[in-house]
Protein backbone atom coordinates (compact mmCIF):
# COMPACT_ATOMS: atom_id res chain seq x y z
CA UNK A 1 0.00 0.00 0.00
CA UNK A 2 1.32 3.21 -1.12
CA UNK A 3 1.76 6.32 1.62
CA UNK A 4 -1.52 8.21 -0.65
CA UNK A 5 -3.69 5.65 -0.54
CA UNK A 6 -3.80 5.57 2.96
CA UNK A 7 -6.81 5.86 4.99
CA UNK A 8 -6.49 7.56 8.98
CA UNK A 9 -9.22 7.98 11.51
CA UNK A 10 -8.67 9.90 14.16
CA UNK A 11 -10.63 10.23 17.19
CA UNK A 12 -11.39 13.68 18.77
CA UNK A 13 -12.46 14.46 21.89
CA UNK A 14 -16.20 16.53 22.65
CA UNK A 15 -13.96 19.31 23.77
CA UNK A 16 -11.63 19.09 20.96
CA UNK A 17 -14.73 19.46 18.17
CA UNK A 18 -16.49 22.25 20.28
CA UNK A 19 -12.72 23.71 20.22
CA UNK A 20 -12.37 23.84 16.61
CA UNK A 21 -16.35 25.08 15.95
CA UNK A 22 -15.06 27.70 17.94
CA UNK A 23 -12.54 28.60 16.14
CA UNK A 24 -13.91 28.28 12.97
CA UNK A 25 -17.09 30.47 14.06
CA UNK A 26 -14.87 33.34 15.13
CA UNK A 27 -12.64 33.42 11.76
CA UNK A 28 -15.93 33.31 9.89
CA UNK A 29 -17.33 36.13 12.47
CA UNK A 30 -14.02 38.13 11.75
CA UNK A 31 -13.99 37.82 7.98
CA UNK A 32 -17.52 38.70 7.84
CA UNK A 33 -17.01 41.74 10.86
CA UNK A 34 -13.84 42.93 8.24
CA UNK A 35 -16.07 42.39 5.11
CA UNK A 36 -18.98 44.88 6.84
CA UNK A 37 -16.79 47.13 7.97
CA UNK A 38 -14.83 47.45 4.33
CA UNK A 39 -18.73 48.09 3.10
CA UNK A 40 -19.77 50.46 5.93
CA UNK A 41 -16.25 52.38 4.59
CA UNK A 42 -17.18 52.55 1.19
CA UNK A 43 -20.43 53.85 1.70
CA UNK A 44 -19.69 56.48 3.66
CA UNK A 45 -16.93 57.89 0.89
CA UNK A 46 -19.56 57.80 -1.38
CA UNK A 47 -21.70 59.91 1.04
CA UNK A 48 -18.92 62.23 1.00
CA UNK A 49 -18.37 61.99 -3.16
CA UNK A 50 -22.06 62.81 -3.66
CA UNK A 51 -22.15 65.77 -1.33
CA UNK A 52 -18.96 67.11 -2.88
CA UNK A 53 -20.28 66.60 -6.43
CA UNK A 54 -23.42 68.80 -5.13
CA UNK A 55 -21.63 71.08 -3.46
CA UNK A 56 -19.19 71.99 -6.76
CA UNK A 57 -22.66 71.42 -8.57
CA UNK A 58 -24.34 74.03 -6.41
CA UNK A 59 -21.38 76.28 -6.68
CA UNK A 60 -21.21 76.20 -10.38
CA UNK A 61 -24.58 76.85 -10.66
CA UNK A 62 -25.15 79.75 -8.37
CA UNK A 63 -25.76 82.60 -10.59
CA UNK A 64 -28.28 80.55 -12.48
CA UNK A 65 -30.04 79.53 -8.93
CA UNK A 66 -29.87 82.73 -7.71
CA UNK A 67 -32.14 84.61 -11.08
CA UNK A 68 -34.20 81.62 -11.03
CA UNK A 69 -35.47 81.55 -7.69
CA UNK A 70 -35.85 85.77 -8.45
CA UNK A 71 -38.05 84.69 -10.87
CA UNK A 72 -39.99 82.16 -8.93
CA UNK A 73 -42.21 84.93 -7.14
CA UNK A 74 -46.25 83.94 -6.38
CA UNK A 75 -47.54 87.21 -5.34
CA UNK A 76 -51.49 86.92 -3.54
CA UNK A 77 -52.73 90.20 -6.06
CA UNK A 78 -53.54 87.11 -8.53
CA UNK A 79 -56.99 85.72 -8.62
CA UNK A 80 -57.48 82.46 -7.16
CA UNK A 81 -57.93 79.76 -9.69
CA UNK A 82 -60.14 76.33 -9.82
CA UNK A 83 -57.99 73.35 -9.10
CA UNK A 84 -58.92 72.38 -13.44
CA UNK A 85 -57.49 75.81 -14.22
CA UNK A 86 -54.31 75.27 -12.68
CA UNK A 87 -53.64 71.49 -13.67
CA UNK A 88 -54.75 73.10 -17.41
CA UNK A 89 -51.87 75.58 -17.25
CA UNK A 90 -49.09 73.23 -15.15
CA UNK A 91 -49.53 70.68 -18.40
CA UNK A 92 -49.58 73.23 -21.35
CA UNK A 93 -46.13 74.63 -19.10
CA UNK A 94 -43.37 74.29 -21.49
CA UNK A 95 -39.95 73.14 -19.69
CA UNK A 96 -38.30 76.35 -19.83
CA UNK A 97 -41.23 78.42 -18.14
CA UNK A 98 -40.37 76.72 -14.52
CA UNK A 99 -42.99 75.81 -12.36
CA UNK A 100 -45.45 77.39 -9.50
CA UNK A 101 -44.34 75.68 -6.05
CA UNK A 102 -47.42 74.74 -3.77
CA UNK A 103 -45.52 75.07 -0.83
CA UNK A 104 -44.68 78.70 -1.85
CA UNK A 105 -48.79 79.22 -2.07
CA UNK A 106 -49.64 77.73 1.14
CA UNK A 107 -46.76 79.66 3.16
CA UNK A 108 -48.22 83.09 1.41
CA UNK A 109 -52.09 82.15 2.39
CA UNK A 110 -50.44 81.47 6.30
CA UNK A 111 -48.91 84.84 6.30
């Protein structure tokens, strides 16, 4: 019989199986504690990327921000229209004519 075709029991003890689940459960518990913690990493940098990319994007865009929201003005002198009259003119709206905030309405009918 050659020394590879050789077969070996060998007999553990209860203590000496419970060891080694042990250790195997905390090496899986470790790779999987490193393999969060790489994710948990990598999120937050992209947290960071996308508020960086809006911050440069706000930047670059200031001027235009700044005469649009000028421009975005809902002043109370207008007549009040029905709900059919307003949905009629927010879908004839063309994309460049910007569009009439609600929340801009309700804070003028508060104050």
């Amino acid at each position: 019989m050659d020394m590879k075709d050789r077969v070996e029991f060998v007999a553990l003890t209860k203590e000496e199986i419970e060891s080694m689940i042990a250790k195997a459960a905390l090496a899986g518990a470790s790779v999987a504690a490193e393999t969060m913690e790489k994710a948990y990493r990598k999120e937050q940098k992209e947290l960071k990327d996308r508020r960086l990319h809006n911050t440069r994007l706000l930047l670059r865009n200031y001027r235009m921000l700044k005469e649009s929201c000028s421009k975005a003005v809902y002043s109370k002198t207008r007549e009040e229209k029905s709900a059919a009259e307003v949905m009629e003119d927010l879908m004839s709206m063309k994309g460049s004519d910007g569009v009439i905030v609600n929340s801009i309405k309700e804070g003028l009918k508060k104050s």
